[in-house]
N, C-alpha and C. Protein backbone atom coordinates (compact mmCIF):
# COMPACT_ATOMS: atom_id res chain seq x y z
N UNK A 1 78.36 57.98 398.59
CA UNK A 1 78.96 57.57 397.34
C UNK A 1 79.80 56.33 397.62
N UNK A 2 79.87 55.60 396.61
CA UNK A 2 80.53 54.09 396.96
C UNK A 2 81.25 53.99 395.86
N UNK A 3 82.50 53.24 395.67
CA UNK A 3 83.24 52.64 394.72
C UNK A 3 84.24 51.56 395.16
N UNK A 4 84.03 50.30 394.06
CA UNK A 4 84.48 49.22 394.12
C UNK A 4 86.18 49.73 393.09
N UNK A 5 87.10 48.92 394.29
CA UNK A 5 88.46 49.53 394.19
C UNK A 5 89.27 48.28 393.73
N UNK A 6 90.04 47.82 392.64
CA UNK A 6 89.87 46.44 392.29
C UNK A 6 91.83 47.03 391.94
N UNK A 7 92.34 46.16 393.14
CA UNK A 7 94.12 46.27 393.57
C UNK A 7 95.02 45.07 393.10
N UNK A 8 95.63 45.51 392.31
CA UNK A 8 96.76 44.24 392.13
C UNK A 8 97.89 44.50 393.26
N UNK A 9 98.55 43.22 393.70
CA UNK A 9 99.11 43.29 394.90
C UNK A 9 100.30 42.45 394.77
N UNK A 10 101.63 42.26 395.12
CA UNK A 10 102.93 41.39 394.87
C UNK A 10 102.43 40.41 395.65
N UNK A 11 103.04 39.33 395.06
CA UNK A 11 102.89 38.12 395.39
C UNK A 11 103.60 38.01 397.05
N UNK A 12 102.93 37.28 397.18
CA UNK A 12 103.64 36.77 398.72
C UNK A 12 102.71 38.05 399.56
N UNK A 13 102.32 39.02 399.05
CA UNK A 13 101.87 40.09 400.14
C UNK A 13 100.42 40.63 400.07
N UNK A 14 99.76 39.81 399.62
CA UNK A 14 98.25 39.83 399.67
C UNK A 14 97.14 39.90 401.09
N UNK A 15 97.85 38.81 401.54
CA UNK A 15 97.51 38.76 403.13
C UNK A 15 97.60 39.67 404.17
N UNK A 16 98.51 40.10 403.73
CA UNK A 16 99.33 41.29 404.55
C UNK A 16 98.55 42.45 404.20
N UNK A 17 98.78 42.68 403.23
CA UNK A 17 97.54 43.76 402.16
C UNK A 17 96.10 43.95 402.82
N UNK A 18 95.52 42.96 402.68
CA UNK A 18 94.34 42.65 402.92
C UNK A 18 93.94 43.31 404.70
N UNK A 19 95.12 42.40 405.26
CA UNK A 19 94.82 43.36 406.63
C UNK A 19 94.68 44.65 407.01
N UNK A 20 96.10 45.00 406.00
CA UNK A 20 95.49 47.27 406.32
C UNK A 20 94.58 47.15 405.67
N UNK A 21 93.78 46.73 404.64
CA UNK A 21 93.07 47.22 403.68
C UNK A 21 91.73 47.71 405.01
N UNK A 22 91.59 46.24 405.68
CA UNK A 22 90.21 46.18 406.48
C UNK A 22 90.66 46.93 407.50
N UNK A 23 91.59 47.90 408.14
CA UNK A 23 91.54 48.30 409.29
C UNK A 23 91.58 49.81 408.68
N UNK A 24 91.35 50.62 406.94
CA UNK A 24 91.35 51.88 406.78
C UNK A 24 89.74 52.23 406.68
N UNK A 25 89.71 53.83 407.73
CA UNK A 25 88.09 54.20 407.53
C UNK A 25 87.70 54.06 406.44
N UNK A 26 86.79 54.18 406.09
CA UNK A 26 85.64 54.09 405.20
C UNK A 26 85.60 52.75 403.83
N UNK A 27 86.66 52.01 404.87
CA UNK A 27 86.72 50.76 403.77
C UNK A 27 85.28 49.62 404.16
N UNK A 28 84.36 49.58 403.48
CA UNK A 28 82.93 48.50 403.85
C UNK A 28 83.60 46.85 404.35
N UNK A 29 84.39 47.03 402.90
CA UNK A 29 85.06 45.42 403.06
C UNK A 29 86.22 45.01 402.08
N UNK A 30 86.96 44.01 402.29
CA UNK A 30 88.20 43.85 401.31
C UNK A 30 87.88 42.88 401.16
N UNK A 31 88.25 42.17 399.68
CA UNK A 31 87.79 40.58 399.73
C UNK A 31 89.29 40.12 398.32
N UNK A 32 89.73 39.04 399.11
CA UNK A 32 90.91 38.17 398.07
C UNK A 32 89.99 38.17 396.88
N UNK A 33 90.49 37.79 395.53
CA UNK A 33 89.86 37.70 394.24
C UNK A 33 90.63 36.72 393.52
N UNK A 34 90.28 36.08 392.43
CA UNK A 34 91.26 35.72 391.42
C UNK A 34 91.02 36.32 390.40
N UNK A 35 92.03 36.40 389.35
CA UNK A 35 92.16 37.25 388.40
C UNK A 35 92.90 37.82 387.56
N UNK A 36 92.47 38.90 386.87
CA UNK A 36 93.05 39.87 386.79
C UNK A 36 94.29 40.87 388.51
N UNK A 37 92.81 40.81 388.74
CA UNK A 37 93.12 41.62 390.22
C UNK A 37 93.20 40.57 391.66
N UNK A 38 93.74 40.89 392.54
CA UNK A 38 93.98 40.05 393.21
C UNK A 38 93.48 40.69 394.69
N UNK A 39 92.52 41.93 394.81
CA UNK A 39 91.08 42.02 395.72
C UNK A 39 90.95 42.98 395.41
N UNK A 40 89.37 43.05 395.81
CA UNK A 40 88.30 44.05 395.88
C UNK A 40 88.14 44.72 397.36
N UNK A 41 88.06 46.24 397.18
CA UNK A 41 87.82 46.88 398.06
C UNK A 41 86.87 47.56 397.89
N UNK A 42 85.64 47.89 398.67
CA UNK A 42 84.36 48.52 398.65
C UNK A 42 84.73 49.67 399.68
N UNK A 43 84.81 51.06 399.10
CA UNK A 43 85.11 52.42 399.79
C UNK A 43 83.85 52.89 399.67
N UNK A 44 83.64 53.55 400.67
CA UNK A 44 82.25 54.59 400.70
C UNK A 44 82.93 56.03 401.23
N UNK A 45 82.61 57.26 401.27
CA UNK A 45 83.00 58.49 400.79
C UNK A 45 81.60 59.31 400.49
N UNK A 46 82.08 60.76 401.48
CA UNK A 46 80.39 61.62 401.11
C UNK A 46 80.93 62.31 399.46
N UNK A 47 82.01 62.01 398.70
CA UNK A 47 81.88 62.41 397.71
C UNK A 47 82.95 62.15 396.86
N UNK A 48 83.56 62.80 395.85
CA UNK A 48 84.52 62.04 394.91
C UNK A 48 85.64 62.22 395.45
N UNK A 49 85.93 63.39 396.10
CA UNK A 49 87.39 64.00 396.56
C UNK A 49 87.74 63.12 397.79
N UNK A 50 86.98 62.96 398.18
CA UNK A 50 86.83 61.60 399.64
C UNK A 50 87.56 60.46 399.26
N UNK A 51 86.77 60.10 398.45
CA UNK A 51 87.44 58.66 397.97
C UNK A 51 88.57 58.64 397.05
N UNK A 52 88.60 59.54 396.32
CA UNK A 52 90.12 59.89 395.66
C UNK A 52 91.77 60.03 396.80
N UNK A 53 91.29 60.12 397.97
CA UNK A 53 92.07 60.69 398.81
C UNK A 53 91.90 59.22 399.61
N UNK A 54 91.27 58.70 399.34
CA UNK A 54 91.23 57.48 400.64
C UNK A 54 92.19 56.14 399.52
N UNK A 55 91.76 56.11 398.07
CA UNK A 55 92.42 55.66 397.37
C UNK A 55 94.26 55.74 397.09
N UNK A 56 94.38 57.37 396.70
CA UNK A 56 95.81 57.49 396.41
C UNK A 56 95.94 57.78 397.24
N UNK A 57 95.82 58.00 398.81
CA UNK A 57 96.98 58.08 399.70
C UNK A 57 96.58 57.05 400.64
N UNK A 58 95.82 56.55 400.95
CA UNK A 58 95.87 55.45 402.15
C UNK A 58 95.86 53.71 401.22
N UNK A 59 95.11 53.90 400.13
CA UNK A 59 94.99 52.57 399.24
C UNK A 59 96.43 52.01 398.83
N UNK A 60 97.46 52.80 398.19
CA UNK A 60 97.94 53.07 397.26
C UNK A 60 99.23 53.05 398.12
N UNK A 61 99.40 53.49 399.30
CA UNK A 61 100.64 53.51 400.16
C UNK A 61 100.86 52.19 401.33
N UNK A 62 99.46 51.25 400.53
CA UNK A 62 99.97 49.95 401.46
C UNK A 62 101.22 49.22 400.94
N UNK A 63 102.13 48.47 401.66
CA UNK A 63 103.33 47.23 401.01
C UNK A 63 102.66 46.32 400.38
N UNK A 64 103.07 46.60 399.01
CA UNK A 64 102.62 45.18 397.94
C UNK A 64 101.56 46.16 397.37
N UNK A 65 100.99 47.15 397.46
CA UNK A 65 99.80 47.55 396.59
C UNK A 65 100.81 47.75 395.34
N UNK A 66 100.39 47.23 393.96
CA UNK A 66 100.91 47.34 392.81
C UNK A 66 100.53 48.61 391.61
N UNK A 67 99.12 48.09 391.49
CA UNK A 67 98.21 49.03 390.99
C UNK A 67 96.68 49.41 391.42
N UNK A 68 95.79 50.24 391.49
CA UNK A 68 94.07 50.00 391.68
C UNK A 68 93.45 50.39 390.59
N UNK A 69 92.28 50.02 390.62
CA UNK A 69 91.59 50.54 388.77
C UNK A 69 90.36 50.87 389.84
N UNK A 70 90.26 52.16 389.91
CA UNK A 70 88.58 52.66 391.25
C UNK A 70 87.56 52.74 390.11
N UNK A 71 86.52 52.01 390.11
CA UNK A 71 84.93 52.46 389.98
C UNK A 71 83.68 52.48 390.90
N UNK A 72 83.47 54.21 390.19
CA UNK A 72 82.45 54.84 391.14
C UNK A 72 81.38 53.48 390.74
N UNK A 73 80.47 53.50 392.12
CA UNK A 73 79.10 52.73 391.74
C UNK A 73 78.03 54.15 391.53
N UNK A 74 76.85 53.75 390.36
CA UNK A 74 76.00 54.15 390.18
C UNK A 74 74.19 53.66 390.52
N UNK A 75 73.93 54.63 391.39
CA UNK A 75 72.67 53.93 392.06
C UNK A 75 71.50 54.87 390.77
N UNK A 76 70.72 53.42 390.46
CA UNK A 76 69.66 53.79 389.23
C UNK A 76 68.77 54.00 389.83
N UNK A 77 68.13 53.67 391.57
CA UNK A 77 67.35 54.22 392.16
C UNK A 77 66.47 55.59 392.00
């Protein structure tokens, strides 16, 4: 299961952000954005409770994480 994790972050601490982001398991990749949101995180997870838990407690407890808006991806495969 995969979901794109889209984080607003305080200014000045994006960079900083960005680094735990890429060093928590099951993160694919973090990428700066402009925007609304200010990056994207791609979580993978064998299921919803996985990624709910990788979100509000490891996403969510970085310095500068503000808010995340998580969407599951849907494979039409």
């Amino acid at each position: 299961m995969k979901a794109y994790v889209l984080i607003k972050i305080s200014p000045g601490e994006i960079l900083p952000a960005l680094k735990l982001l890429r060093r928590l398991d099951d993160i694919e990749d973090a990428t700066m954005t402009f925007g609304p949101y200010d990056a994207v995180a791609v979580v993978e997870g064998c299921n919803i409770k996985q990624i709910s838990h990788q979100v509000s407690c490891d996403i969510q407890s970085i310095p500068g994480v503000l808010e995340t808006c998580t969407c599951l991806a849907v494979d039409q495969s």
